[in-house]
PDB file of N, CA and C in Angstrom:
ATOM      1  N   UNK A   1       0.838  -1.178   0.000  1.00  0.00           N
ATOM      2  CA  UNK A   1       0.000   0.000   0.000  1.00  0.00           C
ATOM      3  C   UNK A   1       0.890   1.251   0.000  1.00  0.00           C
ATOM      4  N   UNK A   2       0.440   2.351  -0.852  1.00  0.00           N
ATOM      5  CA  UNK A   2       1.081   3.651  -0.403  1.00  0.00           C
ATOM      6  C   UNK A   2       1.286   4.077   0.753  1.00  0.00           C
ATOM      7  N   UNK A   3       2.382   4.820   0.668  1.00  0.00           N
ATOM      8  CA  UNK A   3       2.435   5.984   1.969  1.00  0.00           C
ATOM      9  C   UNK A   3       1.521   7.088   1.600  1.00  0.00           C
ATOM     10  N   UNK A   4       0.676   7.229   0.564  1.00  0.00           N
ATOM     11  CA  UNK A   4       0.122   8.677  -0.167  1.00  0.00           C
ATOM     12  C   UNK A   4      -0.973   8.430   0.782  1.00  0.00           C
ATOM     13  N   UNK A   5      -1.466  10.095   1.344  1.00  0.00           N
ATOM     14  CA  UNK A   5      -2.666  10.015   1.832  1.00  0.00           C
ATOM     15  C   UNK A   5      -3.385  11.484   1.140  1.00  0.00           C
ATOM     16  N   UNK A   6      -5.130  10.852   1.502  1.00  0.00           N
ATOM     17  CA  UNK A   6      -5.948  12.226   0.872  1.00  0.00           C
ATOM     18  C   UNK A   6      -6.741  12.072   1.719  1.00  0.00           C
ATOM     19  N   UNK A   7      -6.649  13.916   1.972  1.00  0.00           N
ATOM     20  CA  UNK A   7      -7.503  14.733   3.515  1.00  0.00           C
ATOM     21  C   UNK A   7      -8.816  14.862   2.577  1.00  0.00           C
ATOM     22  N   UNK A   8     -10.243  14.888   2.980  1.00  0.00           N
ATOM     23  CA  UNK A   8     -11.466  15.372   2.407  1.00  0.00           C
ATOM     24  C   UNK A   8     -12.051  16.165   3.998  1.00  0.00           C
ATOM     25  N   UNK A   9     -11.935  17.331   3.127  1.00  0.00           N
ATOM     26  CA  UNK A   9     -12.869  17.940   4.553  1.00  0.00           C
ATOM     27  C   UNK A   9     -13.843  19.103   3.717  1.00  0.00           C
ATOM     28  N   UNK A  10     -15.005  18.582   5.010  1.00  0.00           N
ATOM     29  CA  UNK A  10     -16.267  19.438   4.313  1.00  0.00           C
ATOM     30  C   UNK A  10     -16.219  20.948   5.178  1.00  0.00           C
ATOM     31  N   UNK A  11     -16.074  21.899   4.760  1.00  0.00           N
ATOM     32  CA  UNK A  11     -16.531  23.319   5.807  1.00  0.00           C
ATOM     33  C   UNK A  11     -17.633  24.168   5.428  1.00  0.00           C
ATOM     34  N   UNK A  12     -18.608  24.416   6.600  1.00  0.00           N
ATOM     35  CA  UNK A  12     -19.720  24.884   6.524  1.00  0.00           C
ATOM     36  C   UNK A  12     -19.913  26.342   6.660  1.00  0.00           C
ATOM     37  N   UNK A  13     -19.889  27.518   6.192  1.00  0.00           N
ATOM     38  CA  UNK A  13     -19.922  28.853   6.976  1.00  0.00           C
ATOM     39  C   UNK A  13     -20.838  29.278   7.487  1.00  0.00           C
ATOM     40  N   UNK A  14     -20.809  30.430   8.683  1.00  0.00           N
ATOM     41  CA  UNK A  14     -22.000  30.612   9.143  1.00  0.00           C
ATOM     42  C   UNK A  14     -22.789  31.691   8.244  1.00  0.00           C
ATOM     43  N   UNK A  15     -23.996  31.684   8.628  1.00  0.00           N
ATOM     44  CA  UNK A  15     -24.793  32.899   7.436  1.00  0.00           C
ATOM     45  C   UNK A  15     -24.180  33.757   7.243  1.00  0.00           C
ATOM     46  N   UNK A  16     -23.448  34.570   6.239  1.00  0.00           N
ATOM     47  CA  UNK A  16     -23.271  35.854   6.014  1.00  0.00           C
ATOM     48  C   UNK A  16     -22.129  35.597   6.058  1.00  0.00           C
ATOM     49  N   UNK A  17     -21.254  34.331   5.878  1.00  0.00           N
ATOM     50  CA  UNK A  17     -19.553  34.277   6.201  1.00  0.00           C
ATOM     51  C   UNK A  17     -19.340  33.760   5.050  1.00  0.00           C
ATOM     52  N   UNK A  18     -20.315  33.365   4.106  1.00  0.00           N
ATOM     53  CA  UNK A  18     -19.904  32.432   2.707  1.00  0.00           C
ATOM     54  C   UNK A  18     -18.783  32.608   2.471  1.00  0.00           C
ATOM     55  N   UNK A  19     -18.342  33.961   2.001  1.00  0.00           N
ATOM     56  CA  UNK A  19     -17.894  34.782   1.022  1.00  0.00           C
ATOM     57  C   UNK A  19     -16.485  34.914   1.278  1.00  0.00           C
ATOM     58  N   UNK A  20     -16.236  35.518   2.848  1.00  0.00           N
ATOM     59  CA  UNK A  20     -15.560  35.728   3.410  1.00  0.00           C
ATOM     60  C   UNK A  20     -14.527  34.158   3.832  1.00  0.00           C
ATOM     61  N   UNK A  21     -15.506  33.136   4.564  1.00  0.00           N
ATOM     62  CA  UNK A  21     -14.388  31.746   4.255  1.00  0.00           C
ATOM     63  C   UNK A  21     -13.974  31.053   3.040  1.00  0.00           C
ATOM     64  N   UNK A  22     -14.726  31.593   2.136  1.00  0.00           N
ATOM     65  CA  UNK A  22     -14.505  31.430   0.721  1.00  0.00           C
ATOM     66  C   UNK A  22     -13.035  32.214   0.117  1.00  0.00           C
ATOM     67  N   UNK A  23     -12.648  33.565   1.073  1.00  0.00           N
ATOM     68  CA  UNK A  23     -11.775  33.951   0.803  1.00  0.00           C
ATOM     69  C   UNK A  23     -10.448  33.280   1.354  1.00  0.00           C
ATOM     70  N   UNK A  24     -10.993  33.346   2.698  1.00  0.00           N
ATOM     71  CA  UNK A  24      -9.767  32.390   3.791  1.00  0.00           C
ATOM     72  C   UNK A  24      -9.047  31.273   3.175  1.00  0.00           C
ATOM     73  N   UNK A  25     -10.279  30.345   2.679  1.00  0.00           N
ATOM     74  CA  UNK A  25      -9.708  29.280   2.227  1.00  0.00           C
ATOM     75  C   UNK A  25      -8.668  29.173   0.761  1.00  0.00           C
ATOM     76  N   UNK A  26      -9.054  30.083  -0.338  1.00  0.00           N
ATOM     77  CA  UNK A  26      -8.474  30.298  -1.093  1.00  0.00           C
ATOM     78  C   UNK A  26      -6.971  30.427  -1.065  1.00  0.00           C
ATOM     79  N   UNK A  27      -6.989  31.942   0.156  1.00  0.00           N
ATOM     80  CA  UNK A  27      -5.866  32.096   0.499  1.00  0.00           C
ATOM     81  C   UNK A  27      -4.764  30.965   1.140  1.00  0.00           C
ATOM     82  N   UNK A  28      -5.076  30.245   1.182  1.00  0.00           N
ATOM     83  CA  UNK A  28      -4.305  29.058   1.950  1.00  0.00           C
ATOM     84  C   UNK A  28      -3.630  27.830   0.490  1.00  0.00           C
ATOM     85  N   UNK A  29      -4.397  27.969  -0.329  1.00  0.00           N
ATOM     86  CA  UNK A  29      -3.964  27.423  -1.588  1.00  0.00           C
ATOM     87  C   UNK A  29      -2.560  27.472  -2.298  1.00  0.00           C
ATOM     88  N   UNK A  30      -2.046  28.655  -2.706  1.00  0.00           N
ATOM     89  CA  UNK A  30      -0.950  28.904  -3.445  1.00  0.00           C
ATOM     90  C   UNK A  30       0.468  28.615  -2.326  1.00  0.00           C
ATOM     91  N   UNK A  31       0.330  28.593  -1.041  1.00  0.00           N
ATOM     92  CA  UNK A  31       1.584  28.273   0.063  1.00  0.00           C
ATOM     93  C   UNK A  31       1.333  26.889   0.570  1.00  0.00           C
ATOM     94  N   UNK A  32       0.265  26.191   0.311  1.00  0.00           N
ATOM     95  CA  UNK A  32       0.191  24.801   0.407  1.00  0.00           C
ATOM     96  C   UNK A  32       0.612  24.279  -0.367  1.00  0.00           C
ATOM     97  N   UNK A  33      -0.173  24.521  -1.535  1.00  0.00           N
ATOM     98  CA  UNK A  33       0.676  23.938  -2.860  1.00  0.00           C
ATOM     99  C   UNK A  33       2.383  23.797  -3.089  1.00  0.00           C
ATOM    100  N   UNK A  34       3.092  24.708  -2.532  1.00  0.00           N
ATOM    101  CA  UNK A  34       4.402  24.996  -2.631  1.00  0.00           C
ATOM    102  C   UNK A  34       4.852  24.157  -1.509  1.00  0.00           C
ATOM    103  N   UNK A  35       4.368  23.554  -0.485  1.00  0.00           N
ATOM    104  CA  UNK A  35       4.779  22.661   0.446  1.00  0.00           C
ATOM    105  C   UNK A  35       5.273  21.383  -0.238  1.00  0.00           C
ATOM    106  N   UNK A  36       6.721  20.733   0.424  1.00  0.00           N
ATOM    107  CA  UNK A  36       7.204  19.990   0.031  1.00  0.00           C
ATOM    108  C   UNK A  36       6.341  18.488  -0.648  1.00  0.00           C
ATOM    109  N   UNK A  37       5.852  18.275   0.631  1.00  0.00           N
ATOM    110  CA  UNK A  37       4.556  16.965   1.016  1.00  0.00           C
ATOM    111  C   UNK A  37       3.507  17.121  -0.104  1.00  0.00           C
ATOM    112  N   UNK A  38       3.267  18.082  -0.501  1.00  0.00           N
ATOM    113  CA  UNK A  38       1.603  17.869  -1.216  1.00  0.00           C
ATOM    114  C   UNK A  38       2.097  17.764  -2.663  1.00  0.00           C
ATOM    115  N   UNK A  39       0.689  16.911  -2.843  1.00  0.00           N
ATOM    116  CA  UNK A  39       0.917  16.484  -4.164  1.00  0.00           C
ATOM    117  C   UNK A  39      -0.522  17.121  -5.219  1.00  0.00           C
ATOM    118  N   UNK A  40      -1.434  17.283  -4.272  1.00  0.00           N
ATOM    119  CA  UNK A  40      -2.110  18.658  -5.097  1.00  0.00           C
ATOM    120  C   UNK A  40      -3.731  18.924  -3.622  1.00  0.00           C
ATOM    121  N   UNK A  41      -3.910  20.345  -4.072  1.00  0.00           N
ATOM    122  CA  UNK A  41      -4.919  20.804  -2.930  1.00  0.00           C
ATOM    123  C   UNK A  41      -5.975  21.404  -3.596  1.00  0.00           C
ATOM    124  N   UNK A  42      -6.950  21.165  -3.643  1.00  0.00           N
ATOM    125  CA  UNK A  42      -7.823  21.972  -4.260  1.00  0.00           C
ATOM    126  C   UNK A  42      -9.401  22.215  -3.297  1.00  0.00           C
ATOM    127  N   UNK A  43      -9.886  23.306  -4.105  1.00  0.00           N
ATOM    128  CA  UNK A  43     -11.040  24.215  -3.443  1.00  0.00           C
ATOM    129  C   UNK A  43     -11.885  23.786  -4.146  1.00  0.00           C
ATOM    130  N   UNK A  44     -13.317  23.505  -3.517  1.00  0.00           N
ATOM    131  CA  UNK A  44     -14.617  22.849  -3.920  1.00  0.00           C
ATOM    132  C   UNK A  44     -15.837  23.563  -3.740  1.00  0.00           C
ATOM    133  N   UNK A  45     -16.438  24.031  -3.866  1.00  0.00           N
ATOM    134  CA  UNK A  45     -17.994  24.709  -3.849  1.00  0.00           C
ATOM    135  C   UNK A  45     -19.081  23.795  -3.919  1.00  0.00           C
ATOM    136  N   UNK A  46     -19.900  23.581  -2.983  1.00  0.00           N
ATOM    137  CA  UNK A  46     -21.163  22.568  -3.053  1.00  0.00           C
ATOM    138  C   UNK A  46     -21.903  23.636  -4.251  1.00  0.00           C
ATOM    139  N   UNK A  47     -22.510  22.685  -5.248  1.00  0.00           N
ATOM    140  CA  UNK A  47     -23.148  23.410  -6.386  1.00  0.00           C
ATOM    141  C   UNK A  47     -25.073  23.890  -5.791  1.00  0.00           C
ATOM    142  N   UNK A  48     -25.601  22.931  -4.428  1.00  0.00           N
ATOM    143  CA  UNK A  48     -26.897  23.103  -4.202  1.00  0.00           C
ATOM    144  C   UNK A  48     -26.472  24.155  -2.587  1.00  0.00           C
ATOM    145  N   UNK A  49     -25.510  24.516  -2.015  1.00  0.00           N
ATOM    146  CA  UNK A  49     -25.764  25.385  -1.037  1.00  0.00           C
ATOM    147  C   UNK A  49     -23.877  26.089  -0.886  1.00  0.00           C
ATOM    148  N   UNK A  50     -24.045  27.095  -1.352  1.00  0.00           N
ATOM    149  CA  UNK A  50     -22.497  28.211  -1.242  1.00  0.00           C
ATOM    150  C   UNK A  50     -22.328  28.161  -0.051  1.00  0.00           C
ATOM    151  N   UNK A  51     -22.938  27.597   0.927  1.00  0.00           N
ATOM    152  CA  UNK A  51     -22.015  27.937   2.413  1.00  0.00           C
ATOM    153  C   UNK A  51     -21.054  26.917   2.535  1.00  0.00           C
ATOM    154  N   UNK A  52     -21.350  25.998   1.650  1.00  0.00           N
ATOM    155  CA  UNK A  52     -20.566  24.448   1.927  1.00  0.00           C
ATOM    156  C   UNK A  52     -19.211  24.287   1.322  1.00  0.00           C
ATOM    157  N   UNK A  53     -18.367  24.481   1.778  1.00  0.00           N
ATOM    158  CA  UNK A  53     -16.937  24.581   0.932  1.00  0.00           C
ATOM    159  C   UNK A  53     -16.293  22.775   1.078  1.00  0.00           C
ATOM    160  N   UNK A  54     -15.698  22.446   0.415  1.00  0.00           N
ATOM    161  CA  UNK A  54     -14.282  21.343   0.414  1.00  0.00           C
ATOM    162  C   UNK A  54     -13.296  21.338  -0.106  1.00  0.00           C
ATOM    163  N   UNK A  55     -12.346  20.853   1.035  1.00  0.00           N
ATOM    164  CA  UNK A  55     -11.449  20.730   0.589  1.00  0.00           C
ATOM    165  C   UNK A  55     -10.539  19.257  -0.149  1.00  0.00           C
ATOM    166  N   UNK A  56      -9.853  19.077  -0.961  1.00  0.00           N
ATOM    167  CA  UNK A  56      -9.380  17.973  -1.589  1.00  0.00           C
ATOM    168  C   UNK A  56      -7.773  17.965  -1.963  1.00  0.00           C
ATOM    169  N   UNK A  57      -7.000  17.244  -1.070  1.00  0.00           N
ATOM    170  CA  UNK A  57      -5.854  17.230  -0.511  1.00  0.00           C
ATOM    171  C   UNK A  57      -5.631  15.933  -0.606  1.00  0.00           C
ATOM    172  N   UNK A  58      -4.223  15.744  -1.147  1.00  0.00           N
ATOM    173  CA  UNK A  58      -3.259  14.557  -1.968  1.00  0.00           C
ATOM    174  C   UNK A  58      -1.798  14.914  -0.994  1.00  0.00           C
ATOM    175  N   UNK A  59      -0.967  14.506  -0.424  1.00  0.00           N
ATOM    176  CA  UNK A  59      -0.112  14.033   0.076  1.00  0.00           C
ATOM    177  C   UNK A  59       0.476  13.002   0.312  1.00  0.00           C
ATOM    178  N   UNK A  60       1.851  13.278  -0.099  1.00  0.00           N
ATOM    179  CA  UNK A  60       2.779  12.027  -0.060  1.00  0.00           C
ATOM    180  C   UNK A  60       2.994  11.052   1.150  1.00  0.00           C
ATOM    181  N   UNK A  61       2.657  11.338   2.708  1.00  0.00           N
ATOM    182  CA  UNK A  61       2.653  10.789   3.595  1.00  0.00           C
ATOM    183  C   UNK A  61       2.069  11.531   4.357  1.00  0.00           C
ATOM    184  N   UNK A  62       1.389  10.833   5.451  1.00  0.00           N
ATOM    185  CA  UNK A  62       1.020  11.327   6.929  1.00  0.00           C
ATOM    186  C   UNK A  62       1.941  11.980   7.743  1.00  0.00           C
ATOM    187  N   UNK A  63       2.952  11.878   7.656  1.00  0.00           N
ATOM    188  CA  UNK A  63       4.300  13.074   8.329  1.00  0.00           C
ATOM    189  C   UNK A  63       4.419  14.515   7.573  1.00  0.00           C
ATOM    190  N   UNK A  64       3.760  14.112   5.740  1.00  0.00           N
ATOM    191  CA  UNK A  64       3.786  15.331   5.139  1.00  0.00           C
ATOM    192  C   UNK A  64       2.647  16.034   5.539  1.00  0.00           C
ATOM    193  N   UNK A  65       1.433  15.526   5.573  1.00  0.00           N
ATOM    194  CA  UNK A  65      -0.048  16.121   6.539  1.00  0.00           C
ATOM    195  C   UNK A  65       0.646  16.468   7.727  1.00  0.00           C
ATOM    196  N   UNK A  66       0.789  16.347   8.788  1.00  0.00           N
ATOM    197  CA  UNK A  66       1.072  16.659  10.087  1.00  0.00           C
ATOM    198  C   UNK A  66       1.928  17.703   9.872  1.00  0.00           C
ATOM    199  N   UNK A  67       3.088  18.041   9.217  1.00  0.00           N
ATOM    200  CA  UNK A  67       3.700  18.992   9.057  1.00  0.00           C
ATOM    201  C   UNK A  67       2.926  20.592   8.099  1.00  0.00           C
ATOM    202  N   UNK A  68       1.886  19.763   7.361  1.00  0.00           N
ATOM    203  CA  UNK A  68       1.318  20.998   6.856  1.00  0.00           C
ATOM    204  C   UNK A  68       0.513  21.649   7.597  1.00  0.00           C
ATOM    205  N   UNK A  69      -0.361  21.104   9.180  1.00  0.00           N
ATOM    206  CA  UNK A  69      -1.179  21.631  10.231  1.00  0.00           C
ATOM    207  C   UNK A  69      -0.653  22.498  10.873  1.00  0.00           C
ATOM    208  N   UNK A  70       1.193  22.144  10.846  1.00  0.00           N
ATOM    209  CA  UNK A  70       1.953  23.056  12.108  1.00  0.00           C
ATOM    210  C   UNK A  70       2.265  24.385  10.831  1.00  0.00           C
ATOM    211  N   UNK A  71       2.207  24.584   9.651  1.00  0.00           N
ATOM    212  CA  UNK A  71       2.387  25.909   9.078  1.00  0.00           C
ATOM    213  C   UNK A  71       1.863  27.229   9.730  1.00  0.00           C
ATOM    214  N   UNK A  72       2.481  28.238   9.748  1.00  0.00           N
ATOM    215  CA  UNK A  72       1.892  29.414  10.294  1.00  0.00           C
ATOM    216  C   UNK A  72       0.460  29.973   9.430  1.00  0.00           C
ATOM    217  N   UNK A  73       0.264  29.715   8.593  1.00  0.00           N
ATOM    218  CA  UNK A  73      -0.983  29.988   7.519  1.00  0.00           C
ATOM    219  C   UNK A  73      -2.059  28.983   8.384  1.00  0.00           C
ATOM    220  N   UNK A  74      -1.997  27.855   8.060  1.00  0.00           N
ATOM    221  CA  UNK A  74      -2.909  27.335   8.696  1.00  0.00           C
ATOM    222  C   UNK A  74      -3.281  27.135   9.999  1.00  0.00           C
ATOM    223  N   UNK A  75      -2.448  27.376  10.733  1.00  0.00           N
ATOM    224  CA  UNK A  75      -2.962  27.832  12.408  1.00  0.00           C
ATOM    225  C   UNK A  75      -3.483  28.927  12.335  1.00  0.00           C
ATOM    226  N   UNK A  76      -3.331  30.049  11.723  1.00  0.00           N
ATOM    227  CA  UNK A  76      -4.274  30.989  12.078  1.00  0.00           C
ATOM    228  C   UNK A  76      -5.155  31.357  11.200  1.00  0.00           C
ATOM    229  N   UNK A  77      -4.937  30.029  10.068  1.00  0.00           N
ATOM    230  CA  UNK A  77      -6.844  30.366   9.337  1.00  0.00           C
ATOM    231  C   UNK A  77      -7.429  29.198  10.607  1.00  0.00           C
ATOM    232  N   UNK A  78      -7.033  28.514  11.459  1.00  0.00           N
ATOM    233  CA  UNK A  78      -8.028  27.557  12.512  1.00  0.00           C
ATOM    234  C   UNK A  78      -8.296  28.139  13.632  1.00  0.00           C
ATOM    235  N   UNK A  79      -6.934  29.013  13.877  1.00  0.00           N
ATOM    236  CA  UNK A  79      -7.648  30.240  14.824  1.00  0.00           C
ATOM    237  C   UNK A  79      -8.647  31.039  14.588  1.00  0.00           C
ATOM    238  N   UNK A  80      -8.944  31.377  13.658  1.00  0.00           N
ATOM    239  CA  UNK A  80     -10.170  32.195  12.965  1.00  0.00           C
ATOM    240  C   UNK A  80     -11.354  31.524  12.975  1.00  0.00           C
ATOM    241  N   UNK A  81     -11.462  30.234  12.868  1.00  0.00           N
ATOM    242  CA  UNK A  81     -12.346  29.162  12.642  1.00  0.00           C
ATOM    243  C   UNK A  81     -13.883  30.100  13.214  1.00  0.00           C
ATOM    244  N   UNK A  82     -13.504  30.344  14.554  1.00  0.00           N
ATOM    245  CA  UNK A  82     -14.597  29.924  15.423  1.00  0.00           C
ATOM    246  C   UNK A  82     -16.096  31.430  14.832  1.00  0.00           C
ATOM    247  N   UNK A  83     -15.108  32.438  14.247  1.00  0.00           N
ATOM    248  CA  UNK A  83     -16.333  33.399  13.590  1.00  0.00           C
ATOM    249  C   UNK A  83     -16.774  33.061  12.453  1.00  0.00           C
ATOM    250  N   UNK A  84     -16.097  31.727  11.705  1.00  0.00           N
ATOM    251  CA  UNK A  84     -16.474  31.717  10.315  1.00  0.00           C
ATOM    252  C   UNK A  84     -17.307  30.408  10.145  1.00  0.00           C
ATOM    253  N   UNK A  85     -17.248  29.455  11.125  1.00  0.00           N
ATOM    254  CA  UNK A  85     -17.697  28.393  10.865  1.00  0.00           C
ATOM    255  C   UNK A  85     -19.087  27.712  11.577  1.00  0.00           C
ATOM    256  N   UNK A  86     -20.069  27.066  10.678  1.00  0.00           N
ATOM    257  CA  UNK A  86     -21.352  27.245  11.273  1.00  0.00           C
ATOM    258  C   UNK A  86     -21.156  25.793  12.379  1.00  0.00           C
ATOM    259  N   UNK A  87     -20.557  24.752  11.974  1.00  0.00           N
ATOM    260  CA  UNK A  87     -20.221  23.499  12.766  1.00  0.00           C
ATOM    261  C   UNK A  87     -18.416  23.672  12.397  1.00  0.00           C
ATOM    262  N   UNK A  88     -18.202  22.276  13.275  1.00  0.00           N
ATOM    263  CA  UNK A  88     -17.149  22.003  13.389  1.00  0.00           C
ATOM    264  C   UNK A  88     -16.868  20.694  12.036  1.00  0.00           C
ATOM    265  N   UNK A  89     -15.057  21.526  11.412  1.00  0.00           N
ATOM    266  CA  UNK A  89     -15.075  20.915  10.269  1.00  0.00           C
ATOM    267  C   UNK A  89     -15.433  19.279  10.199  1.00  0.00           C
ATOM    268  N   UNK A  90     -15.525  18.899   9.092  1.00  0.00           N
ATOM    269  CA  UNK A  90     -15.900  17.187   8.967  1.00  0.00           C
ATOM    270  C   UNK A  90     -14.304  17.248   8.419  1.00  0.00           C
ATOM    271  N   UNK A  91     -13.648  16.525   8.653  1.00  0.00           N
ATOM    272  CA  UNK A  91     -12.395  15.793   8.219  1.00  0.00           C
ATOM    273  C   UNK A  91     -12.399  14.534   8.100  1.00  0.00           C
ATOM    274  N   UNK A  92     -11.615  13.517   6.942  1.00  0.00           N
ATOM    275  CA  UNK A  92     -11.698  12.707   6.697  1.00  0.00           C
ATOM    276  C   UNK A  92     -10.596  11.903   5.837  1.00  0.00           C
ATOM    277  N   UNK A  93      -9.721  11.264   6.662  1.00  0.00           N
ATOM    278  CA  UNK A  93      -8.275  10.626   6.023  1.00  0.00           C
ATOM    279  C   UNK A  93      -8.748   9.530   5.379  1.00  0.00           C
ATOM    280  N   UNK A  94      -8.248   9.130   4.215  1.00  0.00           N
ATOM    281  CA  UNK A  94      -8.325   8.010   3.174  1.00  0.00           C
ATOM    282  C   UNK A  94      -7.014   7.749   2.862  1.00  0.00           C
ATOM    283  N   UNK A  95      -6.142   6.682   2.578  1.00  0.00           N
ATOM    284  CA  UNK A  95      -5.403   5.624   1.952  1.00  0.00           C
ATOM    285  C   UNK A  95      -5.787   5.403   0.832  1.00  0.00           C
ATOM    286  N   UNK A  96      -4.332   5.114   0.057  1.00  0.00           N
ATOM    287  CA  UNK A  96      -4.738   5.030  -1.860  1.00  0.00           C
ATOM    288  C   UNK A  96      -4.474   3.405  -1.302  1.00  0.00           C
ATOM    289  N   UNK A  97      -5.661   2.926  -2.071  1.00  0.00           N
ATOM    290  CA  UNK A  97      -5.481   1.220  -2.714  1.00  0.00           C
ATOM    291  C   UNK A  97      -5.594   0.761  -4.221  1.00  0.00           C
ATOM    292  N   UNK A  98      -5.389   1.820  -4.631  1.00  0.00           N
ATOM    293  CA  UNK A  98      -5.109   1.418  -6.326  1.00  0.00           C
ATOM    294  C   UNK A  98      -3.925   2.009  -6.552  1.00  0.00           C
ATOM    295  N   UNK A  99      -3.286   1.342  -7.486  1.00  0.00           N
ATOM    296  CA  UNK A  99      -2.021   1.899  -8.132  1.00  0.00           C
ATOM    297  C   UNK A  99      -2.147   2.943  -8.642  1.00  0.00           C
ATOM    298  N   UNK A 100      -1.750   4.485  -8.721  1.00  0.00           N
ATOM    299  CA  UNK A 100      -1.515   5.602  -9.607  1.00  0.00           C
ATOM    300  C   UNK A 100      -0.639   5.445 -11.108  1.00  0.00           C
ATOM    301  N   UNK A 101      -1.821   5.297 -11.396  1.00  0.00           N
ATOM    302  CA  UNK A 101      -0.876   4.966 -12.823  1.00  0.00           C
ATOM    303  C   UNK A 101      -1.631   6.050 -14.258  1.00  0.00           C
TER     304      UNK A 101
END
């Protein structure tokens, strides 16, 4: 089995924050991407409700995840969390079992 892992996390905003965690999250894109570990990150929009954002995250190992949580970007878009978010994120680690080919 790979060492590759992929993060899926769903984030919800609270009324009137769409827009605004819509920005947050963006911003976190172009300095993730440049992280050693990742192998690609991308931003998702639920097509039946804009408050619903995801995220979709490819990494080479679970040491490369753990090291991307301790970045200074992303501690303080999680410090922020608590005005922007209507629940608490859904996160969700998966393992590749097919070959990348």
């Amino acid at each position: 089995m790979s060492e590759q892992i992929t993060l899926v996390a769903h984030i919800k905003a609270k009324p009137g924050q769409e827009e605004e965690l819509g920005r947050r999250l963006a911003a976190l894109i172009d300095p993730t991407r440049a992280e050693a570990g990742c192998i690609n990150y991308d931003l998702h929009r639920l097509n039946d409700d804009p408050s619903v954002w995801m995220l979709y995250e490819n990494w080479v190992s679970k040491s490369a995840l753990d090291a991307h949580f301790k970045m200074p970007y992303l501690e303080a878009f999680l410090a922020s969390k608590e005005d922007l978010l209507a629940e608490d994120m859904e996160i969700r680690l998966y393992s590749m079992t097919s070959n990348a080919e």
